[in-house]
C-alpha atoms as a PDB file:
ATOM      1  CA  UNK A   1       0.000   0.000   0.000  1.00  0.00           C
ATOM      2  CA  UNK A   2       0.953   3.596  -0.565  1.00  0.00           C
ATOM      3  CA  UNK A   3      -0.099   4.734   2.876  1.00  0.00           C
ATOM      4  CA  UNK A   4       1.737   2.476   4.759  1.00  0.00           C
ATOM      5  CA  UNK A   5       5.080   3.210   2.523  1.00  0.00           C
ATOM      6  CA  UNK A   6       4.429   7.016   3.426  1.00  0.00           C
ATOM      7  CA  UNK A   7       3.664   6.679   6.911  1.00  0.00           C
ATOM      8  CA  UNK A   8       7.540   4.142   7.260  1.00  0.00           C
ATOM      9  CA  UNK A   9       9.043   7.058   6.120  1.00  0.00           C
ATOM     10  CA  UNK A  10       7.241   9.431   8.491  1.00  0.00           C
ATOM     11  CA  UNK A  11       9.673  10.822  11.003  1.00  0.00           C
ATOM     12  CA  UNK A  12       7.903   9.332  14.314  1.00  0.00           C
ATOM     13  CA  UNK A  13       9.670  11.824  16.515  1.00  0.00           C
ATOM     14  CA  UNK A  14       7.806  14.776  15.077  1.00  0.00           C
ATOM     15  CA  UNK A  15       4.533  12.969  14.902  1.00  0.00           C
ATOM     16  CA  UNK A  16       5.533  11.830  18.377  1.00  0.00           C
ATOM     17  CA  UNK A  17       5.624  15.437  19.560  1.00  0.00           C
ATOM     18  CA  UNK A  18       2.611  16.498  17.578  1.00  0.00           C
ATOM     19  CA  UNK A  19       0.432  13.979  18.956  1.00  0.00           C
ATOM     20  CA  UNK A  20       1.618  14.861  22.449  1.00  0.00           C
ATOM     21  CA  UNK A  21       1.330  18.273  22.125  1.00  0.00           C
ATOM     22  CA  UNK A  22      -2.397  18.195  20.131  1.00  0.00           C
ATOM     23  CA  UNK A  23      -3.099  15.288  23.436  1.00  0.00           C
ATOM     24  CA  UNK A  24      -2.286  18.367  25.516  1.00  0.00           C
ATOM     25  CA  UNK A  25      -4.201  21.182  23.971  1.00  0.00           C
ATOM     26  CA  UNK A  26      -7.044  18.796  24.580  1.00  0.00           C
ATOM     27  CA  UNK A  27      -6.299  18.170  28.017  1.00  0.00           C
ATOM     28  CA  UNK A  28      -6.326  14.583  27.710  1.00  0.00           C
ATOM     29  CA  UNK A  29      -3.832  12.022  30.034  1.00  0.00           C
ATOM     30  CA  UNK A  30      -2.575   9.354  27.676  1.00  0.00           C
ATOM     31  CA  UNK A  31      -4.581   6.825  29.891  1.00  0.00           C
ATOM     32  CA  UNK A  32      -7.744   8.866  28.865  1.00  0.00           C
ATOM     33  CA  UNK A  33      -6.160   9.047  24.813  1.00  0.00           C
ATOM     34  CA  UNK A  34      -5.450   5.452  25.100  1.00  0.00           C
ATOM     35  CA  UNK A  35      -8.897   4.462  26.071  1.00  0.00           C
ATOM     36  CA  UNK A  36     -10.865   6.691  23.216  1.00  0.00           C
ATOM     37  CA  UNK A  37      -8.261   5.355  21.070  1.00  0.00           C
ATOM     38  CA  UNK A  38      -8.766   1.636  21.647  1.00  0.00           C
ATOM     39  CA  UNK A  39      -4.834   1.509  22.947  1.00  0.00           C
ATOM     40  CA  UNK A  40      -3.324   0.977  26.222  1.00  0.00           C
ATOM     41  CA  UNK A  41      -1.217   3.438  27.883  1.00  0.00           C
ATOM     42  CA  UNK A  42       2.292   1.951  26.580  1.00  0.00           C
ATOM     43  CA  UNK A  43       1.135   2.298  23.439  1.00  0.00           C
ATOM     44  CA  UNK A  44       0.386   6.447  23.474  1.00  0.00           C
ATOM     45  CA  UNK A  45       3.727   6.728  25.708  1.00  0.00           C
ATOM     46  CA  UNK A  46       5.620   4.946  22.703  1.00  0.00           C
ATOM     47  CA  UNK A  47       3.756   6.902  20.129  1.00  0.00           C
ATOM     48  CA  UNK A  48       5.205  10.419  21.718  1.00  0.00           C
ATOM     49  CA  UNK A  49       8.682   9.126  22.191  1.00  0.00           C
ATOM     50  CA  UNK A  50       8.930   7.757  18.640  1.00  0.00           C
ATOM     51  CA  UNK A  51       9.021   4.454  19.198  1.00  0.00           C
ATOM     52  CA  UNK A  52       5.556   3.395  18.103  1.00  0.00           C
ATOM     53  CA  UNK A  53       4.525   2.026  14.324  1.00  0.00           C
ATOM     54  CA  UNK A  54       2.298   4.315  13.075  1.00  0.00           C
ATOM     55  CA  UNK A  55      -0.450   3.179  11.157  1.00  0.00           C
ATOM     56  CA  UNK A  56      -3.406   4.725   8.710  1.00  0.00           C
ATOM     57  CA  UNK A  57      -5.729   3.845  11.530  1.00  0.00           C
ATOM     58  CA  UNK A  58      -3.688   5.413  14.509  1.00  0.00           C
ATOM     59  CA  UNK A  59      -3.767   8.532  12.427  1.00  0.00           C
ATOM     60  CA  UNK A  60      -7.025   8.478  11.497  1.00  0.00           C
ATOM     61  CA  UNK A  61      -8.408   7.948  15.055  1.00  0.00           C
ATOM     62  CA  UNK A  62      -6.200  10.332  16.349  1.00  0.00           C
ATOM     63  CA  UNK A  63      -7.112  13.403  14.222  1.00  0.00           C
ATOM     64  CA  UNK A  64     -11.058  12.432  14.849  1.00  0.00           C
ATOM     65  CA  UNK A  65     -10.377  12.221  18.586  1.00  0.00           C
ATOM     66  CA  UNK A  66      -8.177  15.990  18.555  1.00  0.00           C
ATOM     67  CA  UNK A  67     -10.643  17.035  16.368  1.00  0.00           C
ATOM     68  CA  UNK A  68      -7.831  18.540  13.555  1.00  0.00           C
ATOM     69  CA  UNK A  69      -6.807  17.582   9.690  1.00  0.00           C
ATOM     70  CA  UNK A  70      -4.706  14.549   9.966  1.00  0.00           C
ATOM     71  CA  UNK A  71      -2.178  16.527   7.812  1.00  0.00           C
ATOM     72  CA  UNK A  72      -1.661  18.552  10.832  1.00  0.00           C
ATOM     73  CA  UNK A  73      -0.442  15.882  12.686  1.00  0.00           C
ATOM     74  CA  UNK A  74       1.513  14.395   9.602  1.00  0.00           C
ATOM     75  CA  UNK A  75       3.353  18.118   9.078  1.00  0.00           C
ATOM     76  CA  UNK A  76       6.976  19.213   9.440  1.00  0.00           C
ATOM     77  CA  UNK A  77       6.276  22.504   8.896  1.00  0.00           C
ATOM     78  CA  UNK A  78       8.464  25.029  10.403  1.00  0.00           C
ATOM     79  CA  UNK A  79       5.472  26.314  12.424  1.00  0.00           C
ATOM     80  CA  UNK A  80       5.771  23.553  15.245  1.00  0.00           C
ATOM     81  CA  UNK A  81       9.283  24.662  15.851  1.00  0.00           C
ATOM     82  CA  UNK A  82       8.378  26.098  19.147  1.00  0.00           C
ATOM     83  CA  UNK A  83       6.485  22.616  20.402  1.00  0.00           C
ATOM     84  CA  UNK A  84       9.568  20.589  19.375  1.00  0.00           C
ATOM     85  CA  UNK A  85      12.487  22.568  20.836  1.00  0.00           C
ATOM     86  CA  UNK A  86      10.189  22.694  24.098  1.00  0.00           C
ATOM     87  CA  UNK A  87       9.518  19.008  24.389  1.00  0.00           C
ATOM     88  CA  UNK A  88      12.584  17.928  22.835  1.00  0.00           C
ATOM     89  CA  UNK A  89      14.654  19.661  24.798  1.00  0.00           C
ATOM     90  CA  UNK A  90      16.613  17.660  27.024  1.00  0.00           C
ATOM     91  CA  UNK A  91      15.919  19.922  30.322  1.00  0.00           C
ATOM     92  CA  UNK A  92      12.669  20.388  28.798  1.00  0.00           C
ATOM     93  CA  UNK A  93      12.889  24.071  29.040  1.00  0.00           C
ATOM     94  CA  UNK A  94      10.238  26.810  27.963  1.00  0.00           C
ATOM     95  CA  UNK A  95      12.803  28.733  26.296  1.00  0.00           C
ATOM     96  CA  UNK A  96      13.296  28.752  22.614  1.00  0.00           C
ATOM     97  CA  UNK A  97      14.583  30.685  19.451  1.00  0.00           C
ATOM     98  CA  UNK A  98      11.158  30.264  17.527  1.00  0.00           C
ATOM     99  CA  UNK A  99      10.379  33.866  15.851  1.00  0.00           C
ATOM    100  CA  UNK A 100       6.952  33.940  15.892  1.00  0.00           C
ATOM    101  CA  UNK A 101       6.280  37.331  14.195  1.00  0.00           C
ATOM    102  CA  UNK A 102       8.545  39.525  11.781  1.00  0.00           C
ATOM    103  CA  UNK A 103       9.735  42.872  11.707  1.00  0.00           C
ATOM    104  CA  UNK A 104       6.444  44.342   9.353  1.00  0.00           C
ATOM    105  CA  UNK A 105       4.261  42.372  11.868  1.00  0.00           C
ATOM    106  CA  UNK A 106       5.926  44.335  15.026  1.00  0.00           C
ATOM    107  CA  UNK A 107       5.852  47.844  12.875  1.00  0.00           C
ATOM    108  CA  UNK A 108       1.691  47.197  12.292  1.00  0.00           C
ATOM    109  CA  UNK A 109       1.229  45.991  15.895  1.00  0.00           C
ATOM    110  CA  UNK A 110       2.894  49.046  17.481  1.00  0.00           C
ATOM    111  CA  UNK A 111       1.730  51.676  14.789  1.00  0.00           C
ATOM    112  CA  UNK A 112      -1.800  50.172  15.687  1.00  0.00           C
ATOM    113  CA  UNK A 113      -0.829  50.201  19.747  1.00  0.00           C
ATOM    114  CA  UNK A 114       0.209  53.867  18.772  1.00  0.00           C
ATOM    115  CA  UNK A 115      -3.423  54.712  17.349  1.00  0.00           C
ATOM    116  CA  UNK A 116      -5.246  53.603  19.730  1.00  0.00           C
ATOM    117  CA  UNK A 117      -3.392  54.880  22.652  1.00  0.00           C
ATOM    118  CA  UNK A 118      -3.569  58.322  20.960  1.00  0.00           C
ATOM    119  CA  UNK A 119      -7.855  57.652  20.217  1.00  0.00           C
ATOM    120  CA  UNK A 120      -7.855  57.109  24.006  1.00  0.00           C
ATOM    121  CA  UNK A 121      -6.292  60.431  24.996  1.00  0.00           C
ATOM    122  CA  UNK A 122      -8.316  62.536  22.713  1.00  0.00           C
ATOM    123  CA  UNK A 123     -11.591  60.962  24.301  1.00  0.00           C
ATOM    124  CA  UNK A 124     -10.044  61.469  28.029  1.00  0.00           C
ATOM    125  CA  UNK A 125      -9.675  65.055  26.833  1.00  0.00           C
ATOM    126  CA  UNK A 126     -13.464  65.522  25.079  1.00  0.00           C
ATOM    127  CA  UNK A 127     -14.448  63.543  28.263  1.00  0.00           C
ATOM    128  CA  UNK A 128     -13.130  65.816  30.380  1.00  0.00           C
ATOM    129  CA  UNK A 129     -14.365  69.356  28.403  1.00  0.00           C
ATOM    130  CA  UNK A 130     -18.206  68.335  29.292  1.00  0.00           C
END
């Protein structure tokens, strides 16, 4: 099969932390994940440290039962950076390098900050008049 040729070459480590990390957001233990997912408790533990097979049907289940696009928990993208430097960290540490905005992003957020502080003063000051 095709699907089971992708998901060998899947890096398990990074679906590992994704599956974690969406088990999280959905404050779920991995007892409670293993249960809705017909799995016992080894079996989530080995998922999130990479050592599980993962299979069509894991996948499938799992993105039903997190309620997200099983592509999101099939992605590399750059945009889980932040989740894997956290829990791969070896101190597991909160602090990380991930850039999370850019320099335009920062300019329109403070210009905006700017506009509304000033809109705030000029109604303290028509306010004030009556």
């Amino acid at each position: 099969m095709a699907n089971d040729n992708i998901l060998q070459e899947l890096d398990k480590n990074k679906f590992g932390v994704l599956f974690q990390v969406h088990r999280e957001i959905n404050e779920l233990s991995a007892l409670e994940t293993a249960a809705k997912l017909d799995l016992e408790e080894i079996d989530i533990l080995e998922i999130e440290k990479g050592e599980a097979i993962i299979t069509p049907e894991i996948v499938k289940k799992a993105s039903v039962l997190f309620k997200t696009d099983f592509v999101s928990l099939l992605s590399s993208s750059s945009s889980v950076n932040h989740f894997e430097n956290v829990y791969s960290s070896p101190i597991n540490s909160n602090f990380h390098t991930y850039k999370s905005t850019d320099e335009k992003q920062s300019e329109a957020i403070l210009l905006l900050i700017d506009n509304v502080t000033s809109m705030n003063k000029r109604i303290t000051e028509l306010l004030e008049q009556k």
